[in-house]
N, C-alpha and C. Protein backbone atom coordinates (compact mmCIF):
# COMPACT_ATOMS: atom_id res chain seq x y z
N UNK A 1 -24.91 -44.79 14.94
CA UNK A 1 -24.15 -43.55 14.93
C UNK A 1 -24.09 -43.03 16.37
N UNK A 2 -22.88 -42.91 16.85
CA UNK A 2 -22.46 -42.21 18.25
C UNK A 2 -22.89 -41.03 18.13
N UNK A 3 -22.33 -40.17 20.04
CA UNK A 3 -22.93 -38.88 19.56
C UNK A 3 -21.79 -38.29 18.55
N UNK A 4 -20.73 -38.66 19.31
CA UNK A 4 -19.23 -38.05 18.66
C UNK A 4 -19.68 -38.09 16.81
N UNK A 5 -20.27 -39.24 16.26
CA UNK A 5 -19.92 -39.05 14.83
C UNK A 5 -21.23 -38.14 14.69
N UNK A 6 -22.42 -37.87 15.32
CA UNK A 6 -23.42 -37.02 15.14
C UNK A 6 -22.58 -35.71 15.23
N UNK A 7 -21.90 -34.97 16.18
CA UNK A 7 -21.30 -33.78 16.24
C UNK A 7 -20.59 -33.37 15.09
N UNK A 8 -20.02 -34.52 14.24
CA UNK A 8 -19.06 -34.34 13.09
C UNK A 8 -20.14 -33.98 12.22
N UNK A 9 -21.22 -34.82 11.97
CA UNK A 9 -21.70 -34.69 10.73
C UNK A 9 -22.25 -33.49 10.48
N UNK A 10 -23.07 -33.07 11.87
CA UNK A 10 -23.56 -31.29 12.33
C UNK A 10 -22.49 -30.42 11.64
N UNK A 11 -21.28 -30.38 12.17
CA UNK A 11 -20.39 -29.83 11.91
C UNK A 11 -20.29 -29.63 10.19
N UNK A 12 -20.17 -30.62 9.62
CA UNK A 12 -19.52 -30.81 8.55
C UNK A 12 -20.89 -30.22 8.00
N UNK A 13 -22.13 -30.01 7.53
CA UNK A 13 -23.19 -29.60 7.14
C UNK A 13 -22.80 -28.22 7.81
N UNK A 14 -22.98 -27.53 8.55
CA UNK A 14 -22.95 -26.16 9.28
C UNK A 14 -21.23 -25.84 8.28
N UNK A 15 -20.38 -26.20 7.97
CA UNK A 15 -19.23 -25.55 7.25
C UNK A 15 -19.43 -25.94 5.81
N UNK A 16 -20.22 -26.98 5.31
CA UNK A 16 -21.02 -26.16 4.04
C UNK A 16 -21.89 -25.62 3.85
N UNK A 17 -22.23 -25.48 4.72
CA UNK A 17 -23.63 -24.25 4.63
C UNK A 17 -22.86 -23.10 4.70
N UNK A 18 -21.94 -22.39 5.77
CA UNK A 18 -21.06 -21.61 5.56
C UNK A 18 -20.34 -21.13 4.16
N UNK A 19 -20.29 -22.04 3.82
CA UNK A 19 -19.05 -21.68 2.56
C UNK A 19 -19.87 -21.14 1.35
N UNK A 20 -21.41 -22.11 1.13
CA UNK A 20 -22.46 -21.34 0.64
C UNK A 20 -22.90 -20.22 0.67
N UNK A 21 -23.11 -20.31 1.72
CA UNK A 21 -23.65 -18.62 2.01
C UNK A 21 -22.39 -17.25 1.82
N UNK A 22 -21.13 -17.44 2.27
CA UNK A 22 -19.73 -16.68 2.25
C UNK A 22 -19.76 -16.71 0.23
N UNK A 23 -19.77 -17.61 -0.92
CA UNK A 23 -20.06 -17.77 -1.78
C UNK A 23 -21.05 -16.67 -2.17
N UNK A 24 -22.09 -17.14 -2.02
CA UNK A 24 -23.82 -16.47 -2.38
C UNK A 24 -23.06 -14.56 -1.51
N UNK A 25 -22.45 -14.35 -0.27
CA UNK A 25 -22.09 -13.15 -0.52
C UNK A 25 -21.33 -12.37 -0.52
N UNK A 26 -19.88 -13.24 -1.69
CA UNK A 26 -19.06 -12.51 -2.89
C UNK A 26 -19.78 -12.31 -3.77
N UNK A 27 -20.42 -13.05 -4.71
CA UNK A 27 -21.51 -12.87 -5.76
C UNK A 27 -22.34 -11.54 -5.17
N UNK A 28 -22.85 -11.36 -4.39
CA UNK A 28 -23.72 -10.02 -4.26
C UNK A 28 -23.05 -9.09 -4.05
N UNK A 29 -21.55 -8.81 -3.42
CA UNK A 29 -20.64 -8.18 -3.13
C UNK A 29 -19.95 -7.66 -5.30
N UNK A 30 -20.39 -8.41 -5.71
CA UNK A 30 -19.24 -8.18 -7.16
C UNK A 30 -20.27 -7.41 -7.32
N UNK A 31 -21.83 -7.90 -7.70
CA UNK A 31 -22.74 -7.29 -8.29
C UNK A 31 -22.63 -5.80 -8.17
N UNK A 32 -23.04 -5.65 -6.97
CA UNK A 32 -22.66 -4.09 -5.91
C UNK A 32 -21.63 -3.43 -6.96
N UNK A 33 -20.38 -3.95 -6.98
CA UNK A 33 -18.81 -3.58 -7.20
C UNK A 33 -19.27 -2.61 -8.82
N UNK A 34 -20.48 -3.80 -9.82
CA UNK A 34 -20.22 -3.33 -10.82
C UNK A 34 -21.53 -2.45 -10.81
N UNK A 35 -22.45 -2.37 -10.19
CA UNK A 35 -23.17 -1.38 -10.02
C UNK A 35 -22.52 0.10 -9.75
N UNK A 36 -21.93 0.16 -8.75
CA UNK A 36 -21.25 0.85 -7.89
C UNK A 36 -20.17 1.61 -9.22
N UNK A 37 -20.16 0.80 -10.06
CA UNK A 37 -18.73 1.51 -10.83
C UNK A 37 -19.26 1.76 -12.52
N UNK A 38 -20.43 1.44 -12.31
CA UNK A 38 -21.33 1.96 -13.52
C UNK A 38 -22.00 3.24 -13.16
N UNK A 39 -22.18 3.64 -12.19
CA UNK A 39 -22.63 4.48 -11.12
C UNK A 39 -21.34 5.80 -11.30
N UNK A 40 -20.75 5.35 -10.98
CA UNK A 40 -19.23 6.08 -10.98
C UNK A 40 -18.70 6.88 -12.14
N UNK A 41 -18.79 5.86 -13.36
CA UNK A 41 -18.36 6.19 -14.10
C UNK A 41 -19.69 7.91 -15.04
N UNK A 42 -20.76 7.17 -14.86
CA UNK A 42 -21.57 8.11 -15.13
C UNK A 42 -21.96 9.82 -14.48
N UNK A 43 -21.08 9.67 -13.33
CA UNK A 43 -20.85 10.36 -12.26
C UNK A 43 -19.83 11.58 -13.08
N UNK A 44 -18.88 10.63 -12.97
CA UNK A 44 -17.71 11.20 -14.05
C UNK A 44 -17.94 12.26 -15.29
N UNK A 45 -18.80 11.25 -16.13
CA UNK A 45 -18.95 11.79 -17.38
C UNK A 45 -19.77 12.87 -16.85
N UNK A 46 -20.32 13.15 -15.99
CA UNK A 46 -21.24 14.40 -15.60
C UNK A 46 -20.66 15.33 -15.47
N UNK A 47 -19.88 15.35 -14.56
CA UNK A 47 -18.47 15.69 -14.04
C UNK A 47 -18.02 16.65 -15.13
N UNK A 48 -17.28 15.68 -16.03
CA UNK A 48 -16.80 16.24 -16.79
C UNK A 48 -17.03 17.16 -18.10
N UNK A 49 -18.75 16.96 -18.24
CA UNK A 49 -19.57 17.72 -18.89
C UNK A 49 -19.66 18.76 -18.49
N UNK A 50 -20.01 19.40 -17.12
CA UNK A 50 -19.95 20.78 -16.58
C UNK A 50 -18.62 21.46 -16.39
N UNK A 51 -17.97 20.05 -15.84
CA UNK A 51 -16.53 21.39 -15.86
C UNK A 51 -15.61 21.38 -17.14
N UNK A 52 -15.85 20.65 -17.73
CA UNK A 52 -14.97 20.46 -18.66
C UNK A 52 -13.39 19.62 -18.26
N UNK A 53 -13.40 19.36 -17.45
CA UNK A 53 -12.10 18.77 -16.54
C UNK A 53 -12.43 17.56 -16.80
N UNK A 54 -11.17 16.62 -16.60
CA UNK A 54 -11.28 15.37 -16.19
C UNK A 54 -11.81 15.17 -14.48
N UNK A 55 -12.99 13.96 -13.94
CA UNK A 55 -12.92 13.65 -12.77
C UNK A 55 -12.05 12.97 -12.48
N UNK A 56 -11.10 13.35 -10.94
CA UNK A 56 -9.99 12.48 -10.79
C UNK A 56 -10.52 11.43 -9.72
N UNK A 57 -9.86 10.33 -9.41
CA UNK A 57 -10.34 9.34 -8.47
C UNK A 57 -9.40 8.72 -8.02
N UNK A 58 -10.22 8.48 -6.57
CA UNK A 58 -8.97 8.24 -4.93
C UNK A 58 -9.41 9.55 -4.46
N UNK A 59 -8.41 9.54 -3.11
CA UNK A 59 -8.55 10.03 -2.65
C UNK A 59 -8.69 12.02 -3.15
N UNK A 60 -9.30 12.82 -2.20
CA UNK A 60 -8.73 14.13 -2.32
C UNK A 60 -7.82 14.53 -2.46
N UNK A 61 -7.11 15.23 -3.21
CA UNK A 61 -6.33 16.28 -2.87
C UNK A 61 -4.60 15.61 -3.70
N UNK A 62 -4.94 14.64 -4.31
CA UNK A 62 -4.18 13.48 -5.05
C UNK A 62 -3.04 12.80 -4.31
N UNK A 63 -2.01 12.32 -4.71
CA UNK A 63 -0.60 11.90 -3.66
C UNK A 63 0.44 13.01 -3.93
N UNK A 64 1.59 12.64 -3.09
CA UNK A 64 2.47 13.33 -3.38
C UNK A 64 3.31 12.86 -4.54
N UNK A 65 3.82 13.82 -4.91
CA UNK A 65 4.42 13.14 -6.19
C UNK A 65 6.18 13.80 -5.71
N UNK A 66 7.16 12.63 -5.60
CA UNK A 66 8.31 12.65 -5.32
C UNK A 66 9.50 13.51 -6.51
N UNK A 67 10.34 14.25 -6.15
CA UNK A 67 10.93 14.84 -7.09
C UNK A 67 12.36 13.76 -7.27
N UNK A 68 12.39 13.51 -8.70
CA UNK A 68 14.15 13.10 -8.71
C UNK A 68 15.47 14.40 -8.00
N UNK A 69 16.82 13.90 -8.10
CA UNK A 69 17.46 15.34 -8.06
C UNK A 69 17.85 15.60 -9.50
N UNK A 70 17.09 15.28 -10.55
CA UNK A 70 17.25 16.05 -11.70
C UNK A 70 16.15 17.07 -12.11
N UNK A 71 14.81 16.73 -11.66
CA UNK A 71 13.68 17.42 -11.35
C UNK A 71 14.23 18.30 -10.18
N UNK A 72 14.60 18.31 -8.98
CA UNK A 72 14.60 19.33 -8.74
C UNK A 72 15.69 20.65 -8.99
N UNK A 73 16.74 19.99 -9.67
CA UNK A 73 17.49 21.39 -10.26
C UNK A 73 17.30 21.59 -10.84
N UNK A 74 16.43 21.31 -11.91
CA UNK A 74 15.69 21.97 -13.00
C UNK A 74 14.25 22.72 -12.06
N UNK A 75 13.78 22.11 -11.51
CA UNK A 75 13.10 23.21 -10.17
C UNK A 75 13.75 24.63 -10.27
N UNK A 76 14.86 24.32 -9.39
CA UNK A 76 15.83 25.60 -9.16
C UNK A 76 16.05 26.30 -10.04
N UNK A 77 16.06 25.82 -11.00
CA UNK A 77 16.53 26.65 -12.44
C UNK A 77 14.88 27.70 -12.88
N UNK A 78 14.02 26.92 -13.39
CA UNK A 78 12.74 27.18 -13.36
C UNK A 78 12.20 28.59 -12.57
N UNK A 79 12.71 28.34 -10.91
CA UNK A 79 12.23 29.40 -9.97
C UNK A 79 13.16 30.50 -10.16
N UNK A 80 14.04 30.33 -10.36
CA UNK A 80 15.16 31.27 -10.36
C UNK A 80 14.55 32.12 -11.90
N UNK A 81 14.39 31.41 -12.82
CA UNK A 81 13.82 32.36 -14.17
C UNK A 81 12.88 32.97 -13.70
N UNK A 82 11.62 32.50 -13.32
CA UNK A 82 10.13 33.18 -12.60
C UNK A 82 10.65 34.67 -11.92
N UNK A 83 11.75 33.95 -10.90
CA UNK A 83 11.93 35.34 -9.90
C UNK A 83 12.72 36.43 -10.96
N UNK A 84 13.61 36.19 -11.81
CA UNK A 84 13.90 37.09 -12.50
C UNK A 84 13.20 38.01 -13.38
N UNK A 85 12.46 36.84 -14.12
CA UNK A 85 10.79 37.53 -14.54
C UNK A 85 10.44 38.81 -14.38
N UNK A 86 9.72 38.54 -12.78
CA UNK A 86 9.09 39.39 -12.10
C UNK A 86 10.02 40.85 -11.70
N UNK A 87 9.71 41.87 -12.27
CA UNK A 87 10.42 43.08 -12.03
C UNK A 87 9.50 43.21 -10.92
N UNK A 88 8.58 43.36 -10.10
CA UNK A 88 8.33 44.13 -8.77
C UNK A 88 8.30 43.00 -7.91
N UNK A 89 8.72 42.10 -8.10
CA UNK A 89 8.82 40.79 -7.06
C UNK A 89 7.41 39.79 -7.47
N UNK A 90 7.64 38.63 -6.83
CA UNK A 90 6.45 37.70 -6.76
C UNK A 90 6.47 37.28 -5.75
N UNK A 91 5.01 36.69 -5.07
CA UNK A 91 4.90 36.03 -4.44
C UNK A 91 4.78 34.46 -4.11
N UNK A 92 5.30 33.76 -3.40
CA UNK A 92 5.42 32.34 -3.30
C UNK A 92 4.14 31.71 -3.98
N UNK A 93 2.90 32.30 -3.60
CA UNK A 93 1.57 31.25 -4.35
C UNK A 93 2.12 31.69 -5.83
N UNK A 94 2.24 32.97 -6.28
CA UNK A 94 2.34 32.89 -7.79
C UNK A 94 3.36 32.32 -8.17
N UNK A 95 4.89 31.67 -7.61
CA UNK A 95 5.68 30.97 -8.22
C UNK A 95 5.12 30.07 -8.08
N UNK A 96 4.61 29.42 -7.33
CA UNK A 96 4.00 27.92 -7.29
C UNK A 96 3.53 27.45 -8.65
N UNK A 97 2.41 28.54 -8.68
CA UNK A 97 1.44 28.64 -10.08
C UNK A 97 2.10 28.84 -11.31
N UNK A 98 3.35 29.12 -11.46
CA UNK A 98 3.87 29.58 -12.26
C UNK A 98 5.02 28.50 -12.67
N UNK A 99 5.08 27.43 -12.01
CA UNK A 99 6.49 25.93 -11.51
C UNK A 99 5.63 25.42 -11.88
N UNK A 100 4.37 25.30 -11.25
CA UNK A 100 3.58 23.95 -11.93
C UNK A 100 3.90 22.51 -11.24
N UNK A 101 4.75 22.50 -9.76
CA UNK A 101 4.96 21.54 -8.80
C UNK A 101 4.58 22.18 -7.16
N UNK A 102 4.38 21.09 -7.08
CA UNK A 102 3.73 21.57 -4.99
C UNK A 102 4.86 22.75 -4.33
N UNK A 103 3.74 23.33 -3.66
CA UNK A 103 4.12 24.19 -2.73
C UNK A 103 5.52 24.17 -1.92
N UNK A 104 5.62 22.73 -1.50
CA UNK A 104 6.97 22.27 -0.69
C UNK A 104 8.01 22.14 -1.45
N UNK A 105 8.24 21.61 -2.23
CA UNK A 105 9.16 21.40 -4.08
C UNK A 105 9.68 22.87 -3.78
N UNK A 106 8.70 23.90 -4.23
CA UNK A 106 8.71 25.13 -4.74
C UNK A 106 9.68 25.84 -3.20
N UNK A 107 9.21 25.91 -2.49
CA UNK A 107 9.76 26.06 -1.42
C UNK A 107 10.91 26.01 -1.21
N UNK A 108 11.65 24.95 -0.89
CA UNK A 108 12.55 23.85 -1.10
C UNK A 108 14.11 24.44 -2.24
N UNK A 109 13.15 24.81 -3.66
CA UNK A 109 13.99 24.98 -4.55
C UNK A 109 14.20 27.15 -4.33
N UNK A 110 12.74 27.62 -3.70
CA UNK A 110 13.11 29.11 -3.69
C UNK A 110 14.97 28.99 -2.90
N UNK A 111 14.83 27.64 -1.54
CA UNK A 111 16.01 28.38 -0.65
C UNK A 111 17.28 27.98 -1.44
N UNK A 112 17.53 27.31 -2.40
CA UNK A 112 18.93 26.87 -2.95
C UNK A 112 18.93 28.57 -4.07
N UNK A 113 18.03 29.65 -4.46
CA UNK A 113 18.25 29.91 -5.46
C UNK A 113 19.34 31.08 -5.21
N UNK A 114 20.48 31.52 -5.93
CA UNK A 114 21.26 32.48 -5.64
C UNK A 114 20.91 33.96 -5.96
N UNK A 115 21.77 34.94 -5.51
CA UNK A 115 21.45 35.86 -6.30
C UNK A 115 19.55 36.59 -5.99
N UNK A 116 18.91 36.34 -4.66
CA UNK A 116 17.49 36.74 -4.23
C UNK A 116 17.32 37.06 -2.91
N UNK A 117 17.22 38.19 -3.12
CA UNK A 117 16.35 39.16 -2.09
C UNK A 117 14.86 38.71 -1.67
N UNK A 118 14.55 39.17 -0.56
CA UNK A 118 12.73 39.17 -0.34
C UNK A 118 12.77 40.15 0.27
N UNK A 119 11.23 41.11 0.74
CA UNK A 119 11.15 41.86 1.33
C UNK A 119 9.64 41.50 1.78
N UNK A 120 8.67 42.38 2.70
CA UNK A 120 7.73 41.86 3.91
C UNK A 120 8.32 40.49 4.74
N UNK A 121 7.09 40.03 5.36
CA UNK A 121 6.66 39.01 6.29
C UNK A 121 6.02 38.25 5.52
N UNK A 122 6.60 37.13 6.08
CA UNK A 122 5.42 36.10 6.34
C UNK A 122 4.72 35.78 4.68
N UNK A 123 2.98 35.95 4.97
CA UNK A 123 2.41 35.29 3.51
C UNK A 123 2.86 36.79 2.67
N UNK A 124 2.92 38.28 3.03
CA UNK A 124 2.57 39.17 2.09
C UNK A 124 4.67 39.07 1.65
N UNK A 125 5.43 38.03 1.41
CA UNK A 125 6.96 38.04 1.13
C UNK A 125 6.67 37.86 -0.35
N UNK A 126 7.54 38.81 -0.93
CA UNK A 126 7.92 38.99 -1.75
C UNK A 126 8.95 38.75 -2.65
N UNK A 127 9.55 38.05 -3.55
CA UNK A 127 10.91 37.37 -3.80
C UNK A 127 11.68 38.38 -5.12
N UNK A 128 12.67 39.05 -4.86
CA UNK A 128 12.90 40.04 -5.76
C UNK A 128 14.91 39.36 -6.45
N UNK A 129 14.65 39.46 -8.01
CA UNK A 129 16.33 38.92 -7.93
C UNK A 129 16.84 40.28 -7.62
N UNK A 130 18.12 40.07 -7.34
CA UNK A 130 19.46 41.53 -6.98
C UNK A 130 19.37 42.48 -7.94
């Protein structure tokens, strides 16, 4: 045996030993995974014992959720009832709360609505119909 076929054979032992070991740690990597999500889930159910809520999962604060343009003229429609609603005006957080879609949506659909007045500044604005 040359050195050249000695270097191969090194080789070829050192990339199954590799593949072993990369093997041996996916297997400890899954284990983790289902630890980790037995863990989780019990987390949850805790969760949801005190608050009574569902726990949600991912990130904070959830995604955005995209409006069709049939969702949002029914938006428009929606805000436009709220503001009529309100005999001394409302404010933008309480239409929000009151639409039941994000802040920006809500936003968005206050400027198409006809027929609305506001009065203050800024956060203390007020949205009053005519």
């Amino acid at each position: 045996m040359n050195a050249l076929e000695k270097i191969q054979a090194i080789q070829d032992r050192a990339n199954k030993e590799i593949e072993a070991l990369k093997a041996d740690a996916v297997s400890e990597l899954v284990k983790k995974m289902a630890t980790v999500k037995s863990e989780l889930a019990a987390l949850q159910a805790e969760y949801e014992t005190l608050t009574g809520k569902p726990a949600k999962e991912g990130k904070a604060g959830g995604s955005r959720k995209r409006l069709s343009v049939d969702d949002k003229a029914a938006l428009v429609l929606t805000v436009a009832e709220i503001i009529k609603a309100a005999k001394d005006g409302i404010s933008m957080g309480d239409i929000v709360k009151q639409a039941g879609e994000s802040a920006s949506a809500v936003r968005e659909a206050v400027k198409q609505v006809k027929g609305m007045k506001t009065t203050g500044n800024k956060a203390s604005t007020l949205y009053h119909s005519k």
